[in-house]
PDB file of N, CA and C in Angstrom:
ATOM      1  N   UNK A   1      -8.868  21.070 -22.171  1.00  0.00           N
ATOM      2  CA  UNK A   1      -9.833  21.789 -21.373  1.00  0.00           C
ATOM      3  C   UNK A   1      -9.106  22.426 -20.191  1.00  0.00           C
ATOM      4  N   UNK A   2      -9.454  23.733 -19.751  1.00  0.00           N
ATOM      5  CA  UNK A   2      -9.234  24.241 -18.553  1.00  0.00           C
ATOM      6  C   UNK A   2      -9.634  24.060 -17.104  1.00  0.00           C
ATOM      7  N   UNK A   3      -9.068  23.993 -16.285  1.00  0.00           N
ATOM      8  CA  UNK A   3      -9.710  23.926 -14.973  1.00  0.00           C
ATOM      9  C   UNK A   3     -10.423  24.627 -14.305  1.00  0.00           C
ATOM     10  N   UNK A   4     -10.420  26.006 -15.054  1.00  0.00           N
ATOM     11  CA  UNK A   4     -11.528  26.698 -14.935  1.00  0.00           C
ATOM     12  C   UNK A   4     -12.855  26.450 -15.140  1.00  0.00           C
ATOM     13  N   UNK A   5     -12.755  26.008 -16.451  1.00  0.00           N
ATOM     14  CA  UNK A   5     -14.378  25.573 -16.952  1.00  0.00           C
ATOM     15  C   UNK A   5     -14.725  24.294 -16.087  1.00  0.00           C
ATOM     16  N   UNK A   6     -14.185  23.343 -15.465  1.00  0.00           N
ATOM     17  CA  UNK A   6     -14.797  22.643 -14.785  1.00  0.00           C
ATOM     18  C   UNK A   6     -15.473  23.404 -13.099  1.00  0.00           C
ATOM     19  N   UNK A   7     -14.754  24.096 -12.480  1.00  0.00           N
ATOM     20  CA  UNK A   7     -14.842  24.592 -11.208  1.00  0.00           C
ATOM     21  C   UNK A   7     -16.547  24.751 -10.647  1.00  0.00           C
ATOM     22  N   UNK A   8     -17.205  25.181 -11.648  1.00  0.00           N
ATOM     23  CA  UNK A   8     -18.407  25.288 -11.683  1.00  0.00           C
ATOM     24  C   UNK A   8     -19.454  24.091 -11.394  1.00  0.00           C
ATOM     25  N   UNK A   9     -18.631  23.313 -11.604  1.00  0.00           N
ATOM     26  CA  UNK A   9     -19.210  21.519 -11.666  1.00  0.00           C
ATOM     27  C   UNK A   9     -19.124  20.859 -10.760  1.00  0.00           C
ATOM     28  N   UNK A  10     -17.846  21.442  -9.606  1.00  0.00           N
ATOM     29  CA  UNK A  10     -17.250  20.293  -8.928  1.00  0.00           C
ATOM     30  C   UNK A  10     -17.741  20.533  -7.424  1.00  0.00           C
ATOM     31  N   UNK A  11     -18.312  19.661  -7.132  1.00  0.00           N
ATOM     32  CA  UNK A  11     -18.754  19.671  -5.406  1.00  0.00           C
ATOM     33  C   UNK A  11     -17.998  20.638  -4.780  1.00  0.00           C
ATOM     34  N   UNK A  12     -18.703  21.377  -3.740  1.00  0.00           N
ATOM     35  CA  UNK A  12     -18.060  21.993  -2.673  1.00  0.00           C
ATOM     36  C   UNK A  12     -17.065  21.398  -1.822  1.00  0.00           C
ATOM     37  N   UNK A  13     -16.573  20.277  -1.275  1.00  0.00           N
ATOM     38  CA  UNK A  13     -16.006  19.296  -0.743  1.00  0.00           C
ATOM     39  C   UNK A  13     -14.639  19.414  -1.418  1.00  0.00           C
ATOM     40  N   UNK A  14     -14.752  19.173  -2.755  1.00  0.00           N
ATOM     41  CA  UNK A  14     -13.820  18.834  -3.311  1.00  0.00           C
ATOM     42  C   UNK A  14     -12.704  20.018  -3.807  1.00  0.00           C
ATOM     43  N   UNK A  15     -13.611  21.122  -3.383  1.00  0.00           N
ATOM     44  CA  UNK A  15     -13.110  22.579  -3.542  1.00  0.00           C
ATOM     45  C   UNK A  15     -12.467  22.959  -2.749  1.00  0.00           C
ATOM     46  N   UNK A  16     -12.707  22.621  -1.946  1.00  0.00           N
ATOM     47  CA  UNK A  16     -12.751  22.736  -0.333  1.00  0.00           C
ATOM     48  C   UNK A  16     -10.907  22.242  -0.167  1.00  0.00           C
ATOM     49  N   UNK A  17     -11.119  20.906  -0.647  1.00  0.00           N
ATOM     50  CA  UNK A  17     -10.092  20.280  -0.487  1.00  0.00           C
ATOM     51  C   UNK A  17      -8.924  20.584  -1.566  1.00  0.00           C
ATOM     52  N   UNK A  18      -9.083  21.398  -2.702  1.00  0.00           N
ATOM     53  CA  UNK A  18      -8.273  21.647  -3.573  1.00  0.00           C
ATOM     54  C   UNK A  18      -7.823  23.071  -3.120  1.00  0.00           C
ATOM     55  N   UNK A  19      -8.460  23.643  -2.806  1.00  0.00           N
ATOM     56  CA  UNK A  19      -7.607  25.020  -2.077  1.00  0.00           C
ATOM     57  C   UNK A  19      -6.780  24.929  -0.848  1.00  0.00           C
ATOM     58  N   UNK A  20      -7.240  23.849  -0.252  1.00  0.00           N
ATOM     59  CA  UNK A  20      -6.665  23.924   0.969  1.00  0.00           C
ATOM     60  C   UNK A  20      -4.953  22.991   0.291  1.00  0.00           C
ATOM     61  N   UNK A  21      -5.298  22.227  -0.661  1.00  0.00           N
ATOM     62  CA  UNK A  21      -3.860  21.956  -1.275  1.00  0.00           C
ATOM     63  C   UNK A  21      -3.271  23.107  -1.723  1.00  0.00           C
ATOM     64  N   UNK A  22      -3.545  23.960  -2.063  1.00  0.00           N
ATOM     65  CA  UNK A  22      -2.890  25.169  -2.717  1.00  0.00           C
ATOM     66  C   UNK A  22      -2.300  25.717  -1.989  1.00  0.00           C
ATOM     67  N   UNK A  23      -2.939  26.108  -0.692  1.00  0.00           N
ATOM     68  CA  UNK A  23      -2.267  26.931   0.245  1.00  0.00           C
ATOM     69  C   UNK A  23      -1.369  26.222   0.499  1.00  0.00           C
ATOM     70  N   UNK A  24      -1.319  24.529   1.197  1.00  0.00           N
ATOM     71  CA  UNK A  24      -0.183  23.776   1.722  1.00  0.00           C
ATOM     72  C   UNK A  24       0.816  23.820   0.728  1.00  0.00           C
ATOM     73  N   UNK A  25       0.791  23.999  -0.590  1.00  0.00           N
ATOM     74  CA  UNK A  25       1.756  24.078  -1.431  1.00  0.00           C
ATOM     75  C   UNK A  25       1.922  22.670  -2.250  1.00  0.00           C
ATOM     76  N   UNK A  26       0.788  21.846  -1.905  1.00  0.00           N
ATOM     77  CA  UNK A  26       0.878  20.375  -2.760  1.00  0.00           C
ATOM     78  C   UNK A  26       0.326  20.341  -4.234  1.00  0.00           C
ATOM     79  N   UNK A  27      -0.331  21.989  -4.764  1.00  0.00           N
ATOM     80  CA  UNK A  27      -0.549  22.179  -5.913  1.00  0.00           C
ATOM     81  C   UNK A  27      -0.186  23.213  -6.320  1.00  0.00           C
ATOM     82  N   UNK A  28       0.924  23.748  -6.435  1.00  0.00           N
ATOM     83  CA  UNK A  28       1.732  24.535  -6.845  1.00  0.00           C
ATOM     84  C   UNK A  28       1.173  25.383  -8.497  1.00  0.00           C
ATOM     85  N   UNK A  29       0.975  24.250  -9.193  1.00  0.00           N
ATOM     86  CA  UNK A  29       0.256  24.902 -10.821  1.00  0.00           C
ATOM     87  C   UNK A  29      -0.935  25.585 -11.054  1.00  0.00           C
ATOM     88  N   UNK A  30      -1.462  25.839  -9.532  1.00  0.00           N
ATOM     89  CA  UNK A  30      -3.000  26.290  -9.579  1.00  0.00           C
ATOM     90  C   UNK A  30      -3.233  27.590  -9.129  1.00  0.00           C
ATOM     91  N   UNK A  31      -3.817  28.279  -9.529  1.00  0.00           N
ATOM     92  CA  UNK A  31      -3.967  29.504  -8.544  1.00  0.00           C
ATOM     93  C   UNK A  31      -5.086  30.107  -7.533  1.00  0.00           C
ATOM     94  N   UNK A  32      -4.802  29.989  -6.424  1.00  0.00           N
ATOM     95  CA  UNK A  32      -6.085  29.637  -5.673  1.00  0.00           C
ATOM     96  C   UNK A  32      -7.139  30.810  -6.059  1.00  0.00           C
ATOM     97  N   UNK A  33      -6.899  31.997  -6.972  1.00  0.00           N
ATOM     98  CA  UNK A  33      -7.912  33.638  -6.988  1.00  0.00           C
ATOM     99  C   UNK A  33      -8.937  32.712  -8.281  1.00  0.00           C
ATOM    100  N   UNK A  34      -8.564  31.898  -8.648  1.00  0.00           N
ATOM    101  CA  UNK A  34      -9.836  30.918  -9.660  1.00  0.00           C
ATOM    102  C   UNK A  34     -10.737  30.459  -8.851  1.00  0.00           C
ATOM    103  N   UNK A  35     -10.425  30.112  -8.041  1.00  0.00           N
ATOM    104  CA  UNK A  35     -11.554  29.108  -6.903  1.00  0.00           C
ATOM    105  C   UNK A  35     -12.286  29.921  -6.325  1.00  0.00           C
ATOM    106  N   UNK A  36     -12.154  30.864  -5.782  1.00  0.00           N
ATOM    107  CA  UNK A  36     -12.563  31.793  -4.462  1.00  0.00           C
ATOM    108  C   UNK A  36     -14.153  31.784  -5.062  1.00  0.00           C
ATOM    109  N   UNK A  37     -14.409  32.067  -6.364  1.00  0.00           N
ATOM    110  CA  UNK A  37     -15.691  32.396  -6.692  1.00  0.00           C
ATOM    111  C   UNK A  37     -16.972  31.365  -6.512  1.00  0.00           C
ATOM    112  N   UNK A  38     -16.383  30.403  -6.219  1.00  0.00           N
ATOM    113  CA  UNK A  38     -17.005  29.158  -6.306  1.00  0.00           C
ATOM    114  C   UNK A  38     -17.329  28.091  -5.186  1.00  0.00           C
ATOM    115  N   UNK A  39     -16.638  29.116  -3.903  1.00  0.00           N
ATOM    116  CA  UNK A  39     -16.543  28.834  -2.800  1.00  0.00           C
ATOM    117  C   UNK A  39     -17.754  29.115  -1.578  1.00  0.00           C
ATOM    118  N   UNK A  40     -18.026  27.927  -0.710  1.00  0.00           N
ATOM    119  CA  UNK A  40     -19.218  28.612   0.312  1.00  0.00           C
ATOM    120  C   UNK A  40     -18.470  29.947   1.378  1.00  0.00           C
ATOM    121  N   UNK A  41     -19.723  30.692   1.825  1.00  0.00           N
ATOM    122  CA  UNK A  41     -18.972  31.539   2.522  1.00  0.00           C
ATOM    123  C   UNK A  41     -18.332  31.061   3.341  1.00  0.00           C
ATOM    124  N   UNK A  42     -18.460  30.135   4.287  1.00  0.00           N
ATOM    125  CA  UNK A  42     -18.059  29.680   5.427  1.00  0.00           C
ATOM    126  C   UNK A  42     -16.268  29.165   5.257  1.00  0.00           C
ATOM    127  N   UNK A  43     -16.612  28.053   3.922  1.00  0.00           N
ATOM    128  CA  UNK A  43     -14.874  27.852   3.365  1.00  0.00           C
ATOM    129  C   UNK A  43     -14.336  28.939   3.067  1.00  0.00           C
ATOM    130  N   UNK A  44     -15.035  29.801   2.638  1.00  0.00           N
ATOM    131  CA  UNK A  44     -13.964  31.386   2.583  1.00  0.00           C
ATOM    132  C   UNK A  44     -13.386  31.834   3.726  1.00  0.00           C
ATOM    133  N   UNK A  45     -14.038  31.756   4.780  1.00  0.00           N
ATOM    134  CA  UNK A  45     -13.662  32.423   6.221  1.00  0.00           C
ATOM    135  C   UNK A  45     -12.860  31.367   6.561  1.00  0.00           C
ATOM    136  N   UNK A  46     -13.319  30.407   6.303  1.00  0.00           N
ATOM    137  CA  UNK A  46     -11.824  29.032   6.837  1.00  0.00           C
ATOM    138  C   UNK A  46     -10.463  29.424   6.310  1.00  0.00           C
ATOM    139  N   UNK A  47     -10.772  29.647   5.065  1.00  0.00           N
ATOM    140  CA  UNK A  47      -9.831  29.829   4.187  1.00  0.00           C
ATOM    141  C   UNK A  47      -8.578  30.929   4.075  1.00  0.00           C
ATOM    142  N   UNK A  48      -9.737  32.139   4.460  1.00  0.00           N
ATOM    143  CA  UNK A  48      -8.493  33.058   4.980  1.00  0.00           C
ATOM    144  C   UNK A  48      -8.257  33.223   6.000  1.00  0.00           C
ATOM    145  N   UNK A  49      -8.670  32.551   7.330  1.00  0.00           N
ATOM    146  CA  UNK A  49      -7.633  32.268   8.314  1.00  0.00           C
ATOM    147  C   UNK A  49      -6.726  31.946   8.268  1.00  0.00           C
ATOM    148  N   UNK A  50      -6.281  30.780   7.274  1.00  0.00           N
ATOM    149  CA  UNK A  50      -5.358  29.875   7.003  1.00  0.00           C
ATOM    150  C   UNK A  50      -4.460  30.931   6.629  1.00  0.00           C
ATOM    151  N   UNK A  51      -4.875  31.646   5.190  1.00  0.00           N
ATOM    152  CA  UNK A  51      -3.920  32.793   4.990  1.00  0.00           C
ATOM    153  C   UNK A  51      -3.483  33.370   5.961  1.00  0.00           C
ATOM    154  N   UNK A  52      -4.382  34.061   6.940  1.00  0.00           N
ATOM    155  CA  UNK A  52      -3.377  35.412   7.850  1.00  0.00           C
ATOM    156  C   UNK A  52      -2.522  34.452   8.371  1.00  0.00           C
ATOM    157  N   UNK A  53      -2.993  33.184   9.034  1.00  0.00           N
ATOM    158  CA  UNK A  53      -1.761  32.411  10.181  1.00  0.00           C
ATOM    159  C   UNK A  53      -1.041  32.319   8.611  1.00  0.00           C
ATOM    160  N   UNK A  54      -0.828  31.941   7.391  1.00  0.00           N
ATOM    161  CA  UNK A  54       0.995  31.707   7.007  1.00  0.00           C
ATOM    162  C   UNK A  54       0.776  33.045   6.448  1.00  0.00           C
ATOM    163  N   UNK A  55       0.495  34.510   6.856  1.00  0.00           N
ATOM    164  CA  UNK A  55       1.121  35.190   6.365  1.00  0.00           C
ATOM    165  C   UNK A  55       0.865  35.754   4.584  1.00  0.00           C
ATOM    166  N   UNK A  56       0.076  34.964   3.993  1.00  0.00           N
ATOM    167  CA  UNK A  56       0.315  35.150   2.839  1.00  0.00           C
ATOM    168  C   UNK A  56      -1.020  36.282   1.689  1.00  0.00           C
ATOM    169  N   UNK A  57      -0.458  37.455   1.955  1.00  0.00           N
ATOM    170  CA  UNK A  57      -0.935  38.408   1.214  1.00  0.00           C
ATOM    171  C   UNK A  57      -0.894  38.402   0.316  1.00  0.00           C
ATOM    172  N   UNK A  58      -0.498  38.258  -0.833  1.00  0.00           N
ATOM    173  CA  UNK A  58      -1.005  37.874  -2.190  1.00  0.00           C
ATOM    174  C   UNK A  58      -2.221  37.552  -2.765  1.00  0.00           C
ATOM    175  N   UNK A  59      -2.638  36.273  -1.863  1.00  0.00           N
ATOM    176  CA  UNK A  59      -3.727  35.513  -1.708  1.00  0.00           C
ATOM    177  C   UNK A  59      -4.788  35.892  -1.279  1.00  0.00           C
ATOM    178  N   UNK A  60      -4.897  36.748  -0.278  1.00  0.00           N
ATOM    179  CA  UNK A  60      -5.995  37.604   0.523  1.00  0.00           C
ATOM    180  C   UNK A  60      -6.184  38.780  -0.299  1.00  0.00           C
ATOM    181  N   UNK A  61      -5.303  39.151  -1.398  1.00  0.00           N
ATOM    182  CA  UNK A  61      -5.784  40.212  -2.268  1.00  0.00           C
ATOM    183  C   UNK A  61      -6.783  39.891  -3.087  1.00  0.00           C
ATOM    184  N   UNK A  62      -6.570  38.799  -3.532  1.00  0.00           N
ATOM    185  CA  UNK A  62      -7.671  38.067  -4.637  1.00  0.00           C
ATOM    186  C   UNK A  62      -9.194  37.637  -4.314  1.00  0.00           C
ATOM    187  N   UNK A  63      -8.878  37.651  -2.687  1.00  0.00           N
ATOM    188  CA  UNK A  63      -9.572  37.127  -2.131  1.00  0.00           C
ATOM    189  C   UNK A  63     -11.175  37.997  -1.731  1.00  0.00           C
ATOM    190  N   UNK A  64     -10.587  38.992  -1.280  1.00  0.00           N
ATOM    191  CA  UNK A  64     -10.949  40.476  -1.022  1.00  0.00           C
ATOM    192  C   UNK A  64     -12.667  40.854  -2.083  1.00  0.00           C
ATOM    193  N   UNK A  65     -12.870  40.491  -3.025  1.00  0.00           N
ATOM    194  CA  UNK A  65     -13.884  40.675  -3.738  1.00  0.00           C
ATOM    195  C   UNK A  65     -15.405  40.263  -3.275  1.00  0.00           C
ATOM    196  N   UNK A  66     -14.810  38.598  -2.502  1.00  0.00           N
ATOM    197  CA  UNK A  66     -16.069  37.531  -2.319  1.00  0.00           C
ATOM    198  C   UNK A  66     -16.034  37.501  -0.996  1.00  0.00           C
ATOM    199  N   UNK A  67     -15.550  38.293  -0.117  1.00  0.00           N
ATOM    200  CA  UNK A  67     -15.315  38.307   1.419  1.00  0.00           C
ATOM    201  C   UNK A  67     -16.702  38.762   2.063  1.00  0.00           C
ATOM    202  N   UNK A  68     -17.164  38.504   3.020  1.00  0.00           N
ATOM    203  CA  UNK A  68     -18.557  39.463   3.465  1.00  0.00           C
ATOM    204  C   UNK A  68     -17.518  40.629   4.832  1.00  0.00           C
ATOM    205  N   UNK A  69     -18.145  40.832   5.082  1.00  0.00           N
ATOM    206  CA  UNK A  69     -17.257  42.242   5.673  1.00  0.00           C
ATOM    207  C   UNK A  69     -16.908  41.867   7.484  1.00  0.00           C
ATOM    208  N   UNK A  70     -17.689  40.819   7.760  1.00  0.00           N
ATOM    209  CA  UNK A  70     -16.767  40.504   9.222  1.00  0.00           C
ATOM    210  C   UNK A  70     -15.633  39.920   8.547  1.00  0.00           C
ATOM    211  N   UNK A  71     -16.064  39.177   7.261  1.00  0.00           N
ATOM    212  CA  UNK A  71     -14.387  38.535   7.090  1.00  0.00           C
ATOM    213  C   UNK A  71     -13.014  39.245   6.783  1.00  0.00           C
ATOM    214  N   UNK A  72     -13.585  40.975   6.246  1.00  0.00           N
ATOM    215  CA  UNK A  72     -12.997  42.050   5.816  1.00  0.00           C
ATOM    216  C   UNK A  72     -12.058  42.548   6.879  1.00  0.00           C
ATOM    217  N   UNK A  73     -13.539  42.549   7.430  1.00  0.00           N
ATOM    218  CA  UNK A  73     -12.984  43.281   9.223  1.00  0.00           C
ATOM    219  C   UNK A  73     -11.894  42.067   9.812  1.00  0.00           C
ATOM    220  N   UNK A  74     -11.539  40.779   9.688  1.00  0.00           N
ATOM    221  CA  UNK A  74     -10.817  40.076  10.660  1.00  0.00           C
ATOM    222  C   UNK A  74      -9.503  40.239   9.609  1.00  0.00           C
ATOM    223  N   UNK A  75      -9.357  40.502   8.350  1.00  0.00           N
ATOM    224  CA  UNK A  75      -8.077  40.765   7.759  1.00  0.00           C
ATOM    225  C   UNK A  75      -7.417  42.200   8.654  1.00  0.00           C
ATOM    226  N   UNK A  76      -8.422  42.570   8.024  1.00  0.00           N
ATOM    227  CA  UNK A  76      -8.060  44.387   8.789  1.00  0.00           C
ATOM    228  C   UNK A  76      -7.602  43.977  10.573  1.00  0.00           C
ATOM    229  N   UNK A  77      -8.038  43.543  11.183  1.00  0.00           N
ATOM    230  CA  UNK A  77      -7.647  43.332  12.690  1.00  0.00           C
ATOM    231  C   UNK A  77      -6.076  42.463  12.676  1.00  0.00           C
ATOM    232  N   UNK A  78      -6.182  41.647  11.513  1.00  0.00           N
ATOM    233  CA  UNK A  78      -5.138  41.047  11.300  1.00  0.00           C
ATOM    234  C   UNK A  78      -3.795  41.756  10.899  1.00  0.00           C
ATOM    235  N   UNK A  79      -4.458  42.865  10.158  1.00  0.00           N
ATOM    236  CA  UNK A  79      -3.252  43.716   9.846  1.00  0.00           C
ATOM    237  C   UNK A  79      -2.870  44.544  10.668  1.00  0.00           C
ATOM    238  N   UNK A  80      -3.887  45.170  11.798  1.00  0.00           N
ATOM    239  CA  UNK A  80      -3.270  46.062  12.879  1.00  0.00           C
ATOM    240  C   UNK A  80      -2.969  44.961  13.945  1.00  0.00           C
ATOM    241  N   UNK A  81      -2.815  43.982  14.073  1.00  0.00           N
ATOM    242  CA  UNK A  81      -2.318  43.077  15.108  1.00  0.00           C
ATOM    243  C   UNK A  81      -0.611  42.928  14.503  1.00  0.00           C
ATOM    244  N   UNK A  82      -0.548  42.845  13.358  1.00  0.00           N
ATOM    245  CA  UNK A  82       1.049  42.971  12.974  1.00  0.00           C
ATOM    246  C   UNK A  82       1.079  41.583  12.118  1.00  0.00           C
ATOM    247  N   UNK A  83      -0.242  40.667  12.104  1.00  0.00           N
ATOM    248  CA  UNK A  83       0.015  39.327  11.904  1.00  0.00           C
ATOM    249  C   UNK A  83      -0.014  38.829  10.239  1.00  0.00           C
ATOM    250  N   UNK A  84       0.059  40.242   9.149  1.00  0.00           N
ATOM    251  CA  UNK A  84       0.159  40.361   8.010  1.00  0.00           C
ATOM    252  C   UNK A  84       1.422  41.111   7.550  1.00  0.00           C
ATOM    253  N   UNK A  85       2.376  40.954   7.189  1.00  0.00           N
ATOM    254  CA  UNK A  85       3.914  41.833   7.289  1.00  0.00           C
ATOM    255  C   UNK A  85       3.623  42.098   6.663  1.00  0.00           C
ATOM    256  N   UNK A  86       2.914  41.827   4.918  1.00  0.00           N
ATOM    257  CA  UNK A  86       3.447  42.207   3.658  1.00  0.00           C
ATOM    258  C   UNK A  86       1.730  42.631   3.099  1.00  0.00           C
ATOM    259  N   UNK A  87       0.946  43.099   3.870  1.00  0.00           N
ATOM    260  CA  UNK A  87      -0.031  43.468   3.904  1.00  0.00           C
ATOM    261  C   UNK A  87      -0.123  44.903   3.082  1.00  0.00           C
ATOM    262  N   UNK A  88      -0.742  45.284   2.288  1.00  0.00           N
ATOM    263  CA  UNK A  88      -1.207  46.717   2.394  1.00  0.00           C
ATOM    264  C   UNK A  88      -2.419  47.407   2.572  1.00  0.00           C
ATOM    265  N   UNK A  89      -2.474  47.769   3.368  1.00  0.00           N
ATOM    266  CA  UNK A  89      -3.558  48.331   3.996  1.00  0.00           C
ATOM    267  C   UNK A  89      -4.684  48.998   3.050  1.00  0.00           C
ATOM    268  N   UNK A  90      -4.388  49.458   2.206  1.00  0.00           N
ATOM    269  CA  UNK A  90      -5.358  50.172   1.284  1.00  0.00           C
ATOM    270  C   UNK A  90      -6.352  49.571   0.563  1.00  0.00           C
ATOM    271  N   UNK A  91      -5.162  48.115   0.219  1.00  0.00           N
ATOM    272  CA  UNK A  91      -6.277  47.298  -0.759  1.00  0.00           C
ATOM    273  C   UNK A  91      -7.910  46.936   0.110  1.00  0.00           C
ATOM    274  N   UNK A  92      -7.546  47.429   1.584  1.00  0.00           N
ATOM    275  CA  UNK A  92      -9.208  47.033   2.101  1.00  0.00           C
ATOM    276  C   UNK A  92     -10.173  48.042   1.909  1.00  0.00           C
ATOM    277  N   UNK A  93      -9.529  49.771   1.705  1.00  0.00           N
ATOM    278  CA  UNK A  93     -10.352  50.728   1.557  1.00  0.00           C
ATOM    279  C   UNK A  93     -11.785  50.390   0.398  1.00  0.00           C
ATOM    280  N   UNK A  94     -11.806  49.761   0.087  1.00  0.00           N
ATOM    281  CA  UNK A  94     -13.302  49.968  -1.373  1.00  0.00           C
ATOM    282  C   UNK A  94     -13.811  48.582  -0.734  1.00  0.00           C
ATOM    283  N   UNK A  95     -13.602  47.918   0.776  1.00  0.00           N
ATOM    284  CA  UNK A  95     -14.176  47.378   0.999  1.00  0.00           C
ATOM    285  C   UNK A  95     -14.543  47.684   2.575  1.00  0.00           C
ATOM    286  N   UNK A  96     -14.368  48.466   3.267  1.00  0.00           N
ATOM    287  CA  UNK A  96     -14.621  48.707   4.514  1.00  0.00           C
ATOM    288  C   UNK A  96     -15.453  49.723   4.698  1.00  0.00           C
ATOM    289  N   UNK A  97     -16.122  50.225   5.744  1.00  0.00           N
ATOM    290  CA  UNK A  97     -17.371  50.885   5.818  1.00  0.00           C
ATOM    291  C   UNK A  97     -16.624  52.337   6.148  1.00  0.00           C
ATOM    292  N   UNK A  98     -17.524  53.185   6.232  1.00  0.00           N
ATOM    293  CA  UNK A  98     -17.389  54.779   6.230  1.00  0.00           C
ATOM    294  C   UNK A  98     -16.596  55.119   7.593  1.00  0.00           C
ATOM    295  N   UNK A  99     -17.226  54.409   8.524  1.00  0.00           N
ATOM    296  CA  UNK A  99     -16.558  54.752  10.076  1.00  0.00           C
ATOM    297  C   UNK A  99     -15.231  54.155  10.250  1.00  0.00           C
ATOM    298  N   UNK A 100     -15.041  53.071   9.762  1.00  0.00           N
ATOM    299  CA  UNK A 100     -13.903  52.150   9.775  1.00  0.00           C
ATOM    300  C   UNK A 100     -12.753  52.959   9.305  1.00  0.00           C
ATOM    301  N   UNK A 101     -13.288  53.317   7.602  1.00  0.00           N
ATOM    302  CA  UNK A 101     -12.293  54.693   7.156  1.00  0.00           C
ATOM    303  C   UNK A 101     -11.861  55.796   8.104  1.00  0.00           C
ATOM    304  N   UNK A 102     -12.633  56.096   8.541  1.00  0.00           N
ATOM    305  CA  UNK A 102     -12.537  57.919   9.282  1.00  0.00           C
ATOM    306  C   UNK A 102     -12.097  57.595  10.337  1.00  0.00           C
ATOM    307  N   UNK A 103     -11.957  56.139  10.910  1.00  0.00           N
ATOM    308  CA  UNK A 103     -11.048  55.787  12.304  1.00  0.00           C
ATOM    309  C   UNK A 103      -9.753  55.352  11.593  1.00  0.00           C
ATOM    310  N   UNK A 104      -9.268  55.469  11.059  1.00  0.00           N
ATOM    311  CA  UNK A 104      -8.295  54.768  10.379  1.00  0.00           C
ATOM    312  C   UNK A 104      -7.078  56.124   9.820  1.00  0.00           C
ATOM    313  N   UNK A 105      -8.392  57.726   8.870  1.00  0.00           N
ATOM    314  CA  UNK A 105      -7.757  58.750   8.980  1.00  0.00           C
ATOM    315  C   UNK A 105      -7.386  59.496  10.351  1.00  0.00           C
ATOM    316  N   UNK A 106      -8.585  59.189  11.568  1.00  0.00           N
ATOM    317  CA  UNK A 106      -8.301  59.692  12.856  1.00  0.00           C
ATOM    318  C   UNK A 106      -6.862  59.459  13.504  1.00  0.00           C
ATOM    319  N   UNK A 107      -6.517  58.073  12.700  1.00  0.00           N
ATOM    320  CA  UNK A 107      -5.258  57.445  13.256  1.00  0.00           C
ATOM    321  C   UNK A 107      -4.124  57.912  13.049  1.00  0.00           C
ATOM    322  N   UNK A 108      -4.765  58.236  11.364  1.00  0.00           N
ATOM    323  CA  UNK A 108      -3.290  58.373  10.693  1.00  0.00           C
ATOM    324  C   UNK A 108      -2.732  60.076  11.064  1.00  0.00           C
ATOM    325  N   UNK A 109      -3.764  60.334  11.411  1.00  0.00           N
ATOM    326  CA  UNK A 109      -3.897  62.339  11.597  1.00  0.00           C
ATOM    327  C   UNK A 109      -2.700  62.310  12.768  1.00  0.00           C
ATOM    328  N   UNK A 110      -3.399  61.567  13.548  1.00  0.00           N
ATOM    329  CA  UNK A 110      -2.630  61.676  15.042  1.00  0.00           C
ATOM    330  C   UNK A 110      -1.541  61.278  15.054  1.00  0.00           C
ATOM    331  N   UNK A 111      -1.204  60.280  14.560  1.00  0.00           N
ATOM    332  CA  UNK A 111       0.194  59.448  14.240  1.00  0.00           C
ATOM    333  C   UNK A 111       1.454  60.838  13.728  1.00  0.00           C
ATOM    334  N   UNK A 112       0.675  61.435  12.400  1.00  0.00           N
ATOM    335  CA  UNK A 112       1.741  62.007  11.671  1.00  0.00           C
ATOM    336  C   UNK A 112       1.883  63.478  12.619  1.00  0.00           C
ATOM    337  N   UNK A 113       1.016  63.790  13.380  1.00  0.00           N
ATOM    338  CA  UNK A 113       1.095  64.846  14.501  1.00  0.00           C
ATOM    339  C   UNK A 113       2.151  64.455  15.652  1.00  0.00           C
ATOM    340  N   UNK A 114       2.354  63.801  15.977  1.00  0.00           N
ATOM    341  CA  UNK A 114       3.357  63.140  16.887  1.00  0.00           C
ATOM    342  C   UNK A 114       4.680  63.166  16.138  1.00  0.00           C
ATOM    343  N   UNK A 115       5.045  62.776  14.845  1.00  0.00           N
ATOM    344  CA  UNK A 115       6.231  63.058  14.609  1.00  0.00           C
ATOM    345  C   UNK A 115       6.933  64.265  14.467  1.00  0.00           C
TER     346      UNK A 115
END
């Protein structure tokens, strides 16, 4: 049997506590983009805090689907704070709002005008 097909079954608690092994690296064989779906919102927002402090974009890509959009918005702040190196910025476009975009081209307009 897969560990997938159980995920659906298993207390929030215990979810809780199996991702947060993933990130620490004490479950290495798992991949935390299985869990995310199955997660309360609130452990999601725990959850990718944890990500931006170690840094780890990979993880916040997967993540990105089940996010509600302040949690969108604190990646995105995370990435113009510098506190995502390996970030790419785009993967937030099909999740950020219309104004967010057009401040973002305002930026980029001005930026490439300066060089």
């Amino acid at each position: 049997m897969k560990l997938a097909a159980l995920l659906p079954f298993m207390d929030k608690e215990e979810l809780q506590s199996l991702a947060n092994d993933i990130i620490e690296g004490k479950k290495d064989n798992i991949k935390l983009a299985i869990i995310f779906p199955f997660l309360k919102k609130d452990t999601l927002e725990d959850i990718v805090d944890k990500l931006i402090e170690k840094d780890k974009s990979k993880e916040l890509y997967t993540a990105l689907p089940f996010l509600n959009k302040s949690t969108i918005m604190k990646i995105h702040q995370a990435y113009k704070d510098g506190k995502l190196t390996h970030f790419k910025e785009e993967a937030l476009l099909p999740f950020l709002d219309k104004d967010t975009i057009k401040q973002m081209f305002d930026e980029l307009v001005k930026e490439k005008g300066q060089e």
